[in-house]
PDB file of N, CA and C in Angstrom:
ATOM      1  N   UNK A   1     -34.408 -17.874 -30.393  1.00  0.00           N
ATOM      2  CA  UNK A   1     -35.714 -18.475 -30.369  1.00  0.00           C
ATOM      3  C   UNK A   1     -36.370 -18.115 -29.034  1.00  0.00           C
ATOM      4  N   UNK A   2     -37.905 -17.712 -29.108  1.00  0.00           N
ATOM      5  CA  UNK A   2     -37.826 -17.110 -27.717  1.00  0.00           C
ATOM      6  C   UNK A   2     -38.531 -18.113 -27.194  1.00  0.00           C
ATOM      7  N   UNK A   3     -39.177 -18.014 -25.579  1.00  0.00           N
ATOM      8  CA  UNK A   3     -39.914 -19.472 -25.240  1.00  0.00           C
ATOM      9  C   UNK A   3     -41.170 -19.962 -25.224  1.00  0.00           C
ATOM     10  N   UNK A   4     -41.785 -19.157 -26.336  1.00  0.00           N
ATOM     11  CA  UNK A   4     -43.293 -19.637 -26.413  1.00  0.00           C
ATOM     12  C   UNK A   4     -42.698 -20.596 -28.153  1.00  0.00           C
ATOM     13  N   UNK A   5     -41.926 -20.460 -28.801  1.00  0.00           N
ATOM     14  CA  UNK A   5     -41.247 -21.135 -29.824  1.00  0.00           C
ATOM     15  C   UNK A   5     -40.716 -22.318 -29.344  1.00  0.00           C
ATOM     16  N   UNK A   6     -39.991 -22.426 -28.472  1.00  0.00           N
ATOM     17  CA  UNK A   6     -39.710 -23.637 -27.539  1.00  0.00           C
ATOM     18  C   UNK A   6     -40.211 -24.465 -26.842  1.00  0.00           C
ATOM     19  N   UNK A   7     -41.110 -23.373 -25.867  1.00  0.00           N
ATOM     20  CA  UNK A   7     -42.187 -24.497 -25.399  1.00  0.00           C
ATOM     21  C   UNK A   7     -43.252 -25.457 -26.531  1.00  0.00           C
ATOM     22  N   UNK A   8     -43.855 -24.506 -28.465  1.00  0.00           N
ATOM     23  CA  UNK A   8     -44.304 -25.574 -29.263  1.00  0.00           C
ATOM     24  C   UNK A   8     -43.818 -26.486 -29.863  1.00  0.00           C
ATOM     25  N   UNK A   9     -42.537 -26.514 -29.826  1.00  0.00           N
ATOM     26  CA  UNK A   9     -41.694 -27.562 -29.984  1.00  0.00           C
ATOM     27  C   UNK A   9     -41.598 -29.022 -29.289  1.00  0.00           C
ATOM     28  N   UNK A  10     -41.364 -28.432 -28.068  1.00  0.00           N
ATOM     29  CA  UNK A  10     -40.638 -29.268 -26.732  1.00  0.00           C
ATOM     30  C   UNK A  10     -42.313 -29.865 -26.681  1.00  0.00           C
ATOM     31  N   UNK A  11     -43.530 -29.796 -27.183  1.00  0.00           N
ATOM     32  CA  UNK A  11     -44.936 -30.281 -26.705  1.00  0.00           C
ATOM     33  C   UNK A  11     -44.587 -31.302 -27.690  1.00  0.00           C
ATOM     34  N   UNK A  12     -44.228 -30.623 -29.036  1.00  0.00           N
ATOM     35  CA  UNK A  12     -44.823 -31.657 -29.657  1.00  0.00           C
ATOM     36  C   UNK A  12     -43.858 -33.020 -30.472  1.00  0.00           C
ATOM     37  N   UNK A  13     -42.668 -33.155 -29.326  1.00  0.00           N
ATOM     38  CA  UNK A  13     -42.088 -33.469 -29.200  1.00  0.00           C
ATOM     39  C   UNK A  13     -40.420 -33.537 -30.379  1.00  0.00           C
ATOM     40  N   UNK A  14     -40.317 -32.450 -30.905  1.00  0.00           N
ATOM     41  CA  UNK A  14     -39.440 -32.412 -31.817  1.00  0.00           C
ATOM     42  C   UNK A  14     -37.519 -31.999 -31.108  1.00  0.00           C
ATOM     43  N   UNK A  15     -37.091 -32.904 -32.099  1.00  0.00           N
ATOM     44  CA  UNK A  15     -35.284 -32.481 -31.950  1.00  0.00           C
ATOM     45  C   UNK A  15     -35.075 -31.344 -31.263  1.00  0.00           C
ATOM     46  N   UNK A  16     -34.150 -31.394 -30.707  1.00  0.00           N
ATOM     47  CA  UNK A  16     -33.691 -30.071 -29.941  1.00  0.00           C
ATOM     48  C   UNK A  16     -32.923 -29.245 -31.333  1.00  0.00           C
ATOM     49  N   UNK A  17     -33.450 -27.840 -31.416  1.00  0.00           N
ATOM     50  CA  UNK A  17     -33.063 -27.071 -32.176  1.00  0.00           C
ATOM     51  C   UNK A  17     -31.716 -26.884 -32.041  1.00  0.00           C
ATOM     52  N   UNK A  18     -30.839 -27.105 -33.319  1.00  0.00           N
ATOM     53  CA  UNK A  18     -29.790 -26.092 -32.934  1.00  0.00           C
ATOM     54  C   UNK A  18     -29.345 -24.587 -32.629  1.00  0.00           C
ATOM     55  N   UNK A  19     -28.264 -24.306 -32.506  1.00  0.00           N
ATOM     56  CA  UNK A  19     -27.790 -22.680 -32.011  1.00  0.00           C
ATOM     57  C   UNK A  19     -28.529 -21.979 -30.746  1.00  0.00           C
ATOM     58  N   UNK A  20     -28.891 -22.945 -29.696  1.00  0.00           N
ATOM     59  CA  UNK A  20     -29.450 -22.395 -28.559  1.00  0.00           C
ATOM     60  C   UNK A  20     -28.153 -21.906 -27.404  1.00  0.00           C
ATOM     61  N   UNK A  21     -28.508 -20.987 -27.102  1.00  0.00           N
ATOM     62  CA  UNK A  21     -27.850 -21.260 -25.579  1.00  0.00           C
ATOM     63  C   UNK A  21     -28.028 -22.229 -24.575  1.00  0.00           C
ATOM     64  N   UNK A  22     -27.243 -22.613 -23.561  1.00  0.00           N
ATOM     65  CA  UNK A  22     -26.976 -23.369 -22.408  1.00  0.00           C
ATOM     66  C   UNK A  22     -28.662 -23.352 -22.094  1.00  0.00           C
ATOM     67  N   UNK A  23     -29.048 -22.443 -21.222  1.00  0.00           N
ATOM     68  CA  UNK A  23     -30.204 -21.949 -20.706  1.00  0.00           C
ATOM     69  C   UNK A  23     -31.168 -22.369 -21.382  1.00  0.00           C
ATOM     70  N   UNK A  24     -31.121 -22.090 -23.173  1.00  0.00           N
ATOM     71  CA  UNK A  24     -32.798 -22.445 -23.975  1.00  0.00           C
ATOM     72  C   UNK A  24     -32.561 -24.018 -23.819  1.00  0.00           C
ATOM     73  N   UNK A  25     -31.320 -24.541 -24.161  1.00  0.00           N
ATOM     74  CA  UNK A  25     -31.770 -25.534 -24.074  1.00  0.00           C
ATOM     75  C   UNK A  25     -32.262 -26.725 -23.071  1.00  0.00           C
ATOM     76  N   UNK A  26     -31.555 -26.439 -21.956  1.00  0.00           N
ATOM     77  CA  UNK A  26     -31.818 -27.073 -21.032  1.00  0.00           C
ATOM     78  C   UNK A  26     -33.297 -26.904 -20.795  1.00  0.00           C
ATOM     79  N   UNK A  27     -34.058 -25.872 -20.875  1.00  0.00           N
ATOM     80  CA  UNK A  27     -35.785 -25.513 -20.566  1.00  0.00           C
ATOM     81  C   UNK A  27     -36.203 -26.594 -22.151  1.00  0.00           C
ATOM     82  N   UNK A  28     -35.533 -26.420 -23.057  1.00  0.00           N
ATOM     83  CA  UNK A  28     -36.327 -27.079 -24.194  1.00  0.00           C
ATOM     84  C   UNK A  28     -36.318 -28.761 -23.537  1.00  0.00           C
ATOM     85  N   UNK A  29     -35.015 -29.149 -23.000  1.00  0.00           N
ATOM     86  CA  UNK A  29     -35.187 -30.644 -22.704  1.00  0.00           C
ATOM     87  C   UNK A  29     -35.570 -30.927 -21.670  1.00  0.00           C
ATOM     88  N   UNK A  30     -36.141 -30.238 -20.611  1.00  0.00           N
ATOM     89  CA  UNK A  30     -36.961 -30.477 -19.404  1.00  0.00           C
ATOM     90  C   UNK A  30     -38.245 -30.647 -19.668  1.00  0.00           C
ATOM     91  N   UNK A  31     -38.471 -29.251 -20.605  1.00  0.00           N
ATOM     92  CA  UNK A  31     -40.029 -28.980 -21.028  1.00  0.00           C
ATOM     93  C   UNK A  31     -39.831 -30.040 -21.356  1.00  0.00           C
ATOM     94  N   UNK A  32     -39.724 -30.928 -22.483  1.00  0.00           N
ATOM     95  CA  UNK A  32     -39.961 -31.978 -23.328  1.00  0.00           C
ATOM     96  C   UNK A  32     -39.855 -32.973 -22.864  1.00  0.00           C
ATOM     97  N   UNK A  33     -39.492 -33.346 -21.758  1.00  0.00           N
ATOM     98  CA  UNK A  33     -39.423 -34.372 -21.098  1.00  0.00           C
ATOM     99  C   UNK A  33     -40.863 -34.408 -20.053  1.00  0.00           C
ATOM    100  N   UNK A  34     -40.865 -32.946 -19.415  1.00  0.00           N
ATOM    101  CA  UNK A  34     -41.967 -33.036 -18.540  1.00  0.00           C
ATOM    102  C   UNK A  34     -43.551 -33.240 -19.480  1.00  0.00           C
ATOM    103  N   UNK A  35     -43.407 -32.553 -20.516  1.00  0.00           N
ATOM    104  CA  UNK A  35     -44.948 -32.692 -21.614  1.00  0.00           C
ATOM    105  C   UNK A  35     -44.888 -33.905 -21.528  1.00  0.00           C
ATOM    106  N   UNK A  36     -44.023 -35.161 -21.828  1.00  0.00           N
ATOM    107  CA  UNK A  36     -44.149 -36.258 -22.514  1.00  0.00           C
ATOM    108  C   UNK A  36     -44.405 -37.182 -20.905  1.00  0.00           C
ATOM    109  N   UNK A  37     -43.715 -36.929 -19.812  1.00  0.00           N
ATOM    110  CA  UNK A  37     -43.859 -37.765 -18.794  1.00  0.00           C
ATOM    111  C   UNK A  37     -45.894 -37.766 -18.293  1.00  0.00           C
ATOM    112  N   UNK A  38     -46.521 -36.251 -18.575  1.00  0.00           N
ATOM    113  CA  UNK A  38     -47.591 -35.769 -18.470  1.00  0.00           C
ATOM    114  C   UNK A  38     -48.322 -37.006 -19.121  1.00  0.00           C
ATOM    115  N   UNK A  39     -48.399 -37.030 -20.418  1.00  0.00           N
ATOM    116  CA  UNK A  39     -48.270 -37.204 -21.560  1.00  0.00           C
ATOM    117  C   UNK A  39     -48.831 -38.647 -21.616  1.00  0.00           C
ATOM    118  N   UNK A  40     -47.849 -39.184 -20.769  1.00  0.00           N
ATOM    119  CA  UNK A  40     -48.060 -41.016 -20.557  1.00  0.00           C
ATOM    120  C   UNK A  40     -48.238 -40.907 -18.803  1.00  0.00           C
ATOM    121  N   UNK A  41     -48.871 -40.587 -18.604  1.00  0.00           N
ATOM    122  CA  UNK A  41     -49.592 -40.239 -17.219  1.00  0.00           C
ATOM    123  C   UNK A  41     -48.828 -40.972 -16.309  1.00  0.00           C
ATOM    124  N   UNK A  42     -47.319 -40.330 -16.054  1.00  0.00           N
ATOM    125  CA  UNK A  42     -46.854 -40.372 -15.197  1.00  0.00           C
ATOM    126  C   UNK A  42     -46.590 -39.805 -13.976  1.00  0.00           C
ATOM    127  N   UNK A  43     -46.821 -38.440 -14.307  1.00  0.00           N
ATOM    128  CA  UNK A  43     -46.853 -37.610 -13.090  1.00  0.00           C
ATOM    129  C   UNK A  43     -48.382 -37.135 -13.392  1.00  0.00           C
ATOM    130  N   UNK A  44     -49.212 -36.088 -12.327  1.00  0.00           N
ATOM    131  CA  UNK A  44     -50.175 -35.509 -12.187  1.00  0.00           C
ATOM    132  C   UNK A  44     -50.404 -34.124 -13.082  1.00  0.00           C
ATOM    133  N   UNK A  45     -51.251 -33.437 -13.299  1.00  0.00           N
ATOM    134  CA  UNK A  45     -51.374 -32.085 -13.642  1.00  0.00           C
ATOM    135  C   UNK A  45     -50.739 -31.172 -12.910  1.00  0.00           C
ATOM    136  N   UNK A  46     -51.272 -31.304 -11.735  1.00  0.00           N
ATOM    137  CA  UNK A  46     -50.366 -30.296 -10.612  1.00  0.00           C
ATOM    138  C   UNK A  46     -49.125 -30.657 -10.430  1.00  0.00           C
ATOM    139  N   UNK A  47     -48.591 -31.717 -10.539  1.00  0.00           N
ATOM    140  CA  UNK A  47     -47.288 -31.632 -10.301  1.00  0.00           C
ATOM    141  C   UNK A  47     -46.198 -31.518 -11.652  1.00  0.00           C
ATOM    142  N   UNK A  48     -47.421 -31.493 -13.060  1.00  0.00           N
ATOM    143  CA  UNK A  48     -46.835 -30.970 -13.892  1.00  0.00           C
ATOM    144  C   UNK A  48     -46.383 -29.174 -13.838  1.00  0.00           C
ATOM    145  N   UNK A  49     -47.631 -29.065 -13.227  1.00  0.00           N
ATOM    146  CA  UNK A  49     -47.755 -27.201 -12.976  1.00  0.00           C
ATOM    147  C   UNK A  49     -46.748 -26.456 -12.402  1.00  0.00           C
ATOM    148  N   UNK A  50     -45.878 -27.251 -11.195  1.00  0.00           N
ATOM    149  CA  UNK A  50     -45.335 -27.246 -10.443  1.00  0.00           C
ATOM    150  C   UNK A  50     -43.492 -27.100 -10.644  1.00  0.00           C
ATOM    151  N   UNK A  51     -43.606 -28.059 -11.409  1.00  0.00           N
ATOM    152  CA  UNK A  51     -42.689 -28.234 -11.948  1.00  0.00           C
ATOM    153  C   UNK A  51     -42.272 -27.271 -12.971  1.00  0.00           C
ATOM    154  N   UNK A  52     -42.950 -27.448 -14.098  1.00  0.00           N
ATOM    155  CA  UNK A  52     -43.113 -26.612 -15.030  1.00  0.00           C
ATOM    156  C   UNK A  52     -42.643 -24.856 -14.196  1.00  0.00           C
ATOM    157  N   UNK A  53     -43.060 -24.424 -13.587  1.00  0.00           N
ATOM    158  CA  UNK A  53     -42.758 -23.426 -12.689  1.00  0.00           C
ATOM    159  C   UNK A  53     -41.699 -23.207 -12.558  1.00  0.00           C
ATOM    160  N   UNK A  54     -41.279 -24.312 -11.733  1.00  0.00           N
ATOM    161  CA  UNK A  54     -39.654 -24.195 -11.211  1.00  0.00           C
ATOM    162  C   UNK A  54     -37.968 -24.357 -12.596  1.00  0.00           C
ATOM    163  N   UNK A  55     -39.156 -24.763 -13.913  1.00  0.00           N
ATOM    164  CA  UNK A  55     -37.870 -24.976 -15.138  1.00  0.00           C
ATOM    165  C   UNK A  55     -38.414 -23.406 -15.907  1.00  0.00           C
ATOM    166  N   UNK A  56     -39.345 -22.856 -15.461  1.00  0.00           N
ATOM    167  CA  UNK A  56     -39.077 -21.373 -16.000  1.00  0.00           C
ATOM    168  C   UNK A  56     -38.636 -20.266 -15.391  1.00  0.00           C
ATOM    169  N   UNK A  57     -38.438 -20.667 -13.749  1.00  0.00           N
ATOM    170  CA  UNK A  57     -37.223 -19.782 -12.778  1.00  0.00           C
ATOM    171  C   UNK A  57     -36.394 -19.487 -13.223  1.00  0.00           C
ATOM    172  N   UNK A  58     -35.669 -21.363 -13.695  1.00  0.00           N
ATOM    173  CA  UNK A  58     -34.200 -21.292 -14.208  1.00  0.00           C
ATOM    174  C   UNK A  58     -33.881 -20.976 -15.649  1.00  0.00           C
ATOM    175  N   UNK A  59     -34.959 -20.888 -16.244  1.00  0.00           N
ATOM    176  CA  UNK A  59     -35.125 -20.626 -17.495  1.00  0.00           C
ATOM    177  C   UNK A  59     -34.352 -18.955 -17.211  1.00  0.00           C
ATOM    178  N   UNK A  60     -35.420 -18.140 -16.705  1.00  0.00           N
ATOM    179  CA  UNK A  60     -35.359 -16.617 -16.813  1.00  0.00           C
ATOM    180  C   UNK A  60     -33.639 -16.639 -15.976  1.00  0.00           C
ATOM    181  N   UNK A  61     -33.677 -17.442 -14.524  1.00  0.00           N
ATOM    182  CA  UNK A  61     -32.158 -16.936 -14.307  1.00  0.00           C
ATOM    183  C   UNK A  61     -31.386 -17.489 -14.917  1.00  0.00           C
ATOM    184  N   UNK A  62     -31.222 -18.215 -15.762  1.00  0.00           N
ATOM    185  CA  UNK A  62     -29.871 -18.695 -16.592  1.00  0.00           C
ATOM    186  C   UNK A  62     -30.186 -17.334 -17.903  1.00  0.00           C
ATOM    187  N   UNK A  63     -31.186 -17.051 -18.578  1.00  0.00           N
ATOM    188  CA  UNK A  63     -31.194 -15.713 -19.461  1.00  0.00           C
ATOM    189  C   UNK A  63     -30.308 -14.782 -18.760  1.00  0.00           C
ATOM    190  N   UNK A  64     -30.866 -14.169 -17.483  1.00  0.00           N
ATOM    191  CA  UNK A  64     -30.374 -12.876 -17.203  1.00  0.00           C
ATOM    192  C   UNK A  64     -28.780 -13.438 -16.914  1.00  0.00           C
ATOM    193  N   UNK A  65     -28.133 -14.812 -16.328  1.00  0.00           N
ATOM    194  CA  UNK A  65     -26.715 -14.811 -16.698  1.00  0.00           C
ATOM    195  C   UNK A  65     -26.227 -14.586 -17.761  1.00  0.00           C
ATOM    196  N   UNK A  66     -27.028 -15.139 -18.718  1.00  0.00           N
ATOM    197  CA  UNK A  66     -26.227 -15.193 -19.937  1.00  0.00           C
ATOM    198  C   UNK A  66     -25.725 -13.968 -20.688  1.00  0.00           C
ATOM    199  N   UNK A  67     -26.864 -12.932 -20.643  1.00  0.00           N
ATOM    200  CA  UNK A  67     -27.255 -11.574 -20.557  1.00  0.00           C
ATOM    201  C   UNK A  67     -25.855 -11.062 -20.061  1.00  0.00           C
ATOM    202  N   UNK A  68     -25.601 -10.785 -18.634  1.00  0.00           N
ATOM    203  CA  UNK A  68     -25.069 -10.398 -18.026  1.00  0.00           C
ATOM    204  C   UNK A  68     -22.845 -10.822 -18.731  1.00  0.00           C
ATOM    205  N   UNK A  69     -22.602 -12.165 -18.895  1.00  0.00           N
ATOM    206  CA  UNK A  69     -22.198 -12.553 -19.396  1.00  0.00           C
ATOM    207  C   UNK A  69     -21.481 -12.351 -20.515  1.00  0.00           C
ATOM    208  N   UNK A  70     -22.775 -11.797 -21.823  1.00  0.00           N
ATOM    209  CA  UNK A  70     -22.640 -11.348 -23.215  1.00  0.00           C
ATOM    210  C   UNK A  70     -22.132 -10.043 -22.673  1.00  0.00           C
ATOM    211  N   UNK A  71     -22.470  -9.174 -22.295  1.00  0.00           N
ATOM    212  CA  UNK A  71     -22.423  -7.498 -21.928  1.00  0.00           C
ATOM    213  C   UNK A  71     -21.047  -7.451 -21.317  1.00  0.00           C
ATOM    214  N   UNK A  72     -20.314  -8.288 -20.801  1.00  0.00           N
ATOM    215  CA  UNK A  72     -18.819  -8.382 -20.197  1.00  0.00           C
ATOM    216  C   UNK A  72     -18.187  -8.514 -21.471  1.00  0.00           C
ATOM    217  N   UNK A  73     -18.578  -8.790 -22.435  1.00  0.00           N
ATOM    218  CA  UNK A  73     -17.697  -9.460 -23.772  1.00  0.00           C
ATOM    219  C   UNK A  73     -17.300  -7.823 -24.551  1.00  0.00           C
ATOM    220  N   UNK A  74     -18.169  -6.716 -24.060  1.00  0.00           N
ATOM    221  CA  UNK A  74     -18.347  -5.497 -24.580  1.00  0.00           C
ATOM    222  C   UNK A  74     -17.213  -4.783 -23.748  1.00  0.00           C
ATOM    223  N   UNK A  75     -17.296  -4.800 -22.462  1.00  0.00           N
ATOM    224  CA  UNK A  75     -16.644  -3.821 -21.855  1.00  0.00           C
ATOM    225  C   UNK A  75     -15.255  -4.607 -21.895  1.00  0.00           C
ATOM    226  N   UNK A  76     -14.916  -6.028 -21.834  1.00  0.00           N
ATOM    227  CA  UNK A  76     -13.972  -5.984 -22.144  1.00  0.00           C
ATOM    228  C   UNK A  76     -12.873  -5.531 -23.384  1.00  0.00           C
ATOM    229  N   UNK A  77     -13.639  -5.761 -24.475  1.00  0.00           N
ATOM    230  CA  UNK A  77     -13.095  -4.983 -25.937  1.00  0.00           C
ATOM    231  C   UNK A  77     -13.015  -3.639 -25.142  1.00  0.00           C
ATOM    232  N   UNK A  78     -13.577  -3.102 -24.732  1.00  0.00           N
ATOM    233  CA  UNK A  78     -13.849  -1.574 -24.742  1.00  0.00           C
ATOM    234  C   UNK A  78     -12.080  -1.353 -23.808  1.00  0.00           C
ATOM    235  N   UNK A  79     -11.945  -2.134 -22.467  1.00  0.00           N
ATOM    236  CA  UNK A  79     -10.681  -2.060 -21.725  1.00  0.00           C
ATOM    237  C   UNK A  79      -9.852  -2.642 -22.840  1.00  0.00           C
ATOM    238  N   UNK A  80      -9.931  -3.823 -23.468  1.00  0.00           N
ATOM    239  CA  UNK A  80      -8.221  -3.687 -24.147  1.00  0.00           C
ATOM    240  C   UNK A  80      -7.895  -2.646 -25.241  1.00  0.00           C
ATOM    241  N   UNK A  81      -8.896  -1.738 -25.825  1.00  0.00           N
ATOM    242  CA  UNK A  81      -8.566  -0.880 -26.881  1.00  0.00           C
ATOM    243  C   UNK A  81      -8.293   0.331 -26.128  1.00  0.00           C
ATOM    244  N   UNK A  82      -8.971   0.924 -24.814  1.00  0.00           N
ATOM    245  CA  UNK A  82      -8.139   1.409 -23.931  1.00  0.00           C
ATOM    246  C   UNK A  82      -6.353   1.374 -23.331  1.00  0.00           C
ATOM    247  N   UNK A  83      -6.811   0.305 -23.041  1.00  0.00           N
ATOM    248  CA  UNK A  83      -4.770  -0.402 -23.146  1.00  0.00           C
ATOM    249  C   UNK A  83      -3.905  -0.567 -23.783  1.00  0.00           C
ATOM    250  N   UNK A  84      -4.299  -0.350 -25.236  1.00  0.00           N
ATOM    251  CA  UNK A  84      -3.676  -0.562 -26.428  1.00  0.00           C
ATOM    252  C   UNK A  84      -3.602   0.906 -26.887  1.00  0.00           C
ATOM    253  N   UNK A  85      -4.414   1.943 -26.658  1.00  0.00           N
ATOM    254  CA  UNK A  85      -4.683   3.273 -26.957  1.00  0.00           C
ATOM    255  C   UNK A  85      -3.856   4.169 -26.156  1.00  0.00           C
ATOM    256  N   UNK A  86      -4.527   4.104 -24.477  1.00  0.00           N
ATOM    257  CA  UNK A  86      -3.676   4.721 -23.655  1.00  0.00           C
ATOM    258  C   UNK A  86      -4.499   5.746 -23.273  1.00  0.00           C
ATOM    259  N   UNK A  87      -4.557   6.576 -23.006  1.00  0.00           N
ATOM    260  CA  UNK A  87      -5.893   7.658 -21.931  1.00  0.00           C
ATOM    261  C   UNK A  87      -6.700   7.999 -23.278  1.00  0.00           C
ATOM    262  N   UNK A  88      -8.161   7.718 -23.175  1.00  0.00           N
ATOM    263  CA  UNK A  88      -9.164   8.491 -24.340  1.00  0.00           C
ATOM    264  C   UNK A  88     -10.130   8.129 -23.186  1.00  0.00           C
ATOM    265  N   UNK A  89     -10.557   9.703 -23.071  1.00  0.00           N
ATOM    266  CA  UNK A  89     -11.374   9.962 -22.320  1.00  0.00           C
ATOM    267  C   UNK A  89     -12.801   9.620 -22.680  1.00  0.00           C
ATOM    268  N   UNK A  90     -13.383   9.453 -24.400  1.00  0.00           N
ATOM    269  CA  UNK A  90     -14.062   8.895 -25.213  1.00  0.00           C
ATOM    270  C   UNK A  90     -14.542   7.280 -24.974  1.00  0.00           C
ATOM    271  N   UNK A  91     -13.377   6.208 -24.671  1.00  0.00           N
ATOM    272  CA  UNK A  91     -14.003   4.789 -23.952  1.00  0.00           C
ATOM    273  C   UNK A  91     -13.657   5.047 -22.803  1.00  0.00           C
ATOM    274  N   UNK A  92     -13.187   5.679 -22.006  1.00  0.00           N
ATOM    275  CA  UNK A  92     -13.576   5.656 -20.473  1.00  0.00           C
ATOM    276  C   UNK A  92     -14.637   5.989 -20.141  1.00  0.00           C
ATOM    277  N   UNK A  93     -15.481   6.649 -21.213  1.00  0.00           N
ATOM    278  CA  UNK A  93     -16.738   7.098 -20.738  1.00  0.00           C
ATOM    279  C   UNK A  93     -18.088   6.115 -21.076  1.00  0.00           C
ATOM    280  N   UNK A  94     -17.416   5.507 -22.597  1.00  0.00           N
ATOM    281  CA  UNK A  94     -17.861   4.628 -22.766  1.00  0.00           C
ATOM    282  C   UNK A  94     -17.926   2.896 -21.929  1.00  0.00           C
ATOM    283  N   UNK A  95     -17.098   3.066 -21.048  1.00  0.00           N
ATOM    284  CA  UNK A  95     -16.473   2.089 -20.204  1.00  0.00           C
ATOM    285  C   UNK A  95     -17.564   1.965 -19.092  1.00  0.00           C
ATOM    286  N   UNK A  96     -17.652   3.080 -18.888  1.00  0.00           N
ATOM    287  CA  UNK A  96     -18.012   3.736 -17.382  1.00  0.00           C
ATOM    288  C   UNK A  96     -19.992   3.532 -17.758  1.00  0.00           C
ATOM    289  N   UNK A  97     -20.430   3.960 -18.903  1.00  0.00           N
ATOM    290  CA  UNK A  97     -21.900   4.139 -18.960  1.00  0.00           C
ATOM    291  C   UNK A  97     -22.062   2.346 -19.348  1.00  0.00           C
ATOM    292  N   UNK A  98     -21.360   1.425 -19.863  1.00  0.00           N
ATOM    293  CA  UNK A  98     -21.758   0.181 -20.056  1.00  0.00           C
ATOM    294  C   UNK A  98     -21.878  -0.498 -18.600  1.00  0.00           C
ATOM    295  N   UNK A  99     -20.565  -0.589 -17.408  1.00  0.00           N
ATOM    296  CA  UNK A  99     -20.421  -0.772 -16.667  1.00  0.00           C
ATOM    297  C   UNK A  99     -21.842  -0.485 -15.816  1.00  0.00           C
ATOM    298  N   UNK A 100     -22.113   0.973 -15.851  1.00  0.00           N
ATOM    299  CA  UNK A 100     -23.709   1.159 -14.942  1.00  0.00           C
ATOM    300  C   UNK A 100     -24.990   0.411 -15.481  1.00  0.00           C
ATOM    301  N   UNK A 101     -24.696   0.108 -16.906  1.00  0.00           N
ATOM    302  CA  UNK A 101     -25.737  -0.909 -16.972  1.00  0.00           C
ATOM    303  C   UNK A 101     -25.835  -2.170 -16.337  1.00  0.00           C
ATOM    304  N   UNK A 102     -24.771  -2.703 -16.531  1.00  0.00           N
ATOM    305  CA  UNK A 102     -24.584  -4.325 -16.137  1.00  0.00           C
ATOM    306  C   UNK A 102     -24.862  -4.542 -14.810  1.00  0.00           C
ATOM    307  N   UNK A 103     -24.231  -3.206 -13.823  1.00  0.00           N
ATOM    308  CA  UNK A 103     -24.787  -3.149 -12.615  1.00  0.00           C
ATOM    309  C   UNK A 103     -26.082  -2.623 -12.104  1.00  0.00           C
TER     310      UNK A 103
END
């Protein structure tokens, strides 16, 4: 679900979706908390703005962990079928071009 799907949700105040990651959801239950605190004029505009800001930092850096994360799940298959195989120069190479991505 990407986060313009989340953020119309989290406004209009609905259940937290299932099958999110760590990351969507935590932005879905901040957002939804911060719309609604707005909402019943508890905090200000600007310090909705503000805020709001700082839960789509962590939004994007908890993505690129997760990202980062998923892509280890690859190269590791890739090393144990290596280990189980024994020299193929075929996933070492494949090893080697995933690896330069992640980095």
């Amino acid at each position: 679900m990407d986060i313009k799907e989340l953020d119309r949700k989290a406004k209009i105040n609905e259940p937290l979706p299932r099958c999110l990651a760590g990351y969507e959801q935590a932005y879905f239950l901040a957002s939804r908390s911060l719309y609604k605190q707005y909402d019943d004029k508890i905090i200000t505009l600007e310090q909705a703005k503000h805020e709001k800001e700082k839960i789509l930092e962590q939004y994007h850096d908890g993505k690129r962990q997760h990202e980062l994360f998923m892509s280890l799940f690859e190269i590791e298959d890739k090393l144990k079928k290596l280990k189980a195989e024994g020299f193929n120069s075929v996933i070492e190479w494949e090893i080697l071009a995933l690896l330069e991505e992640v980095l």
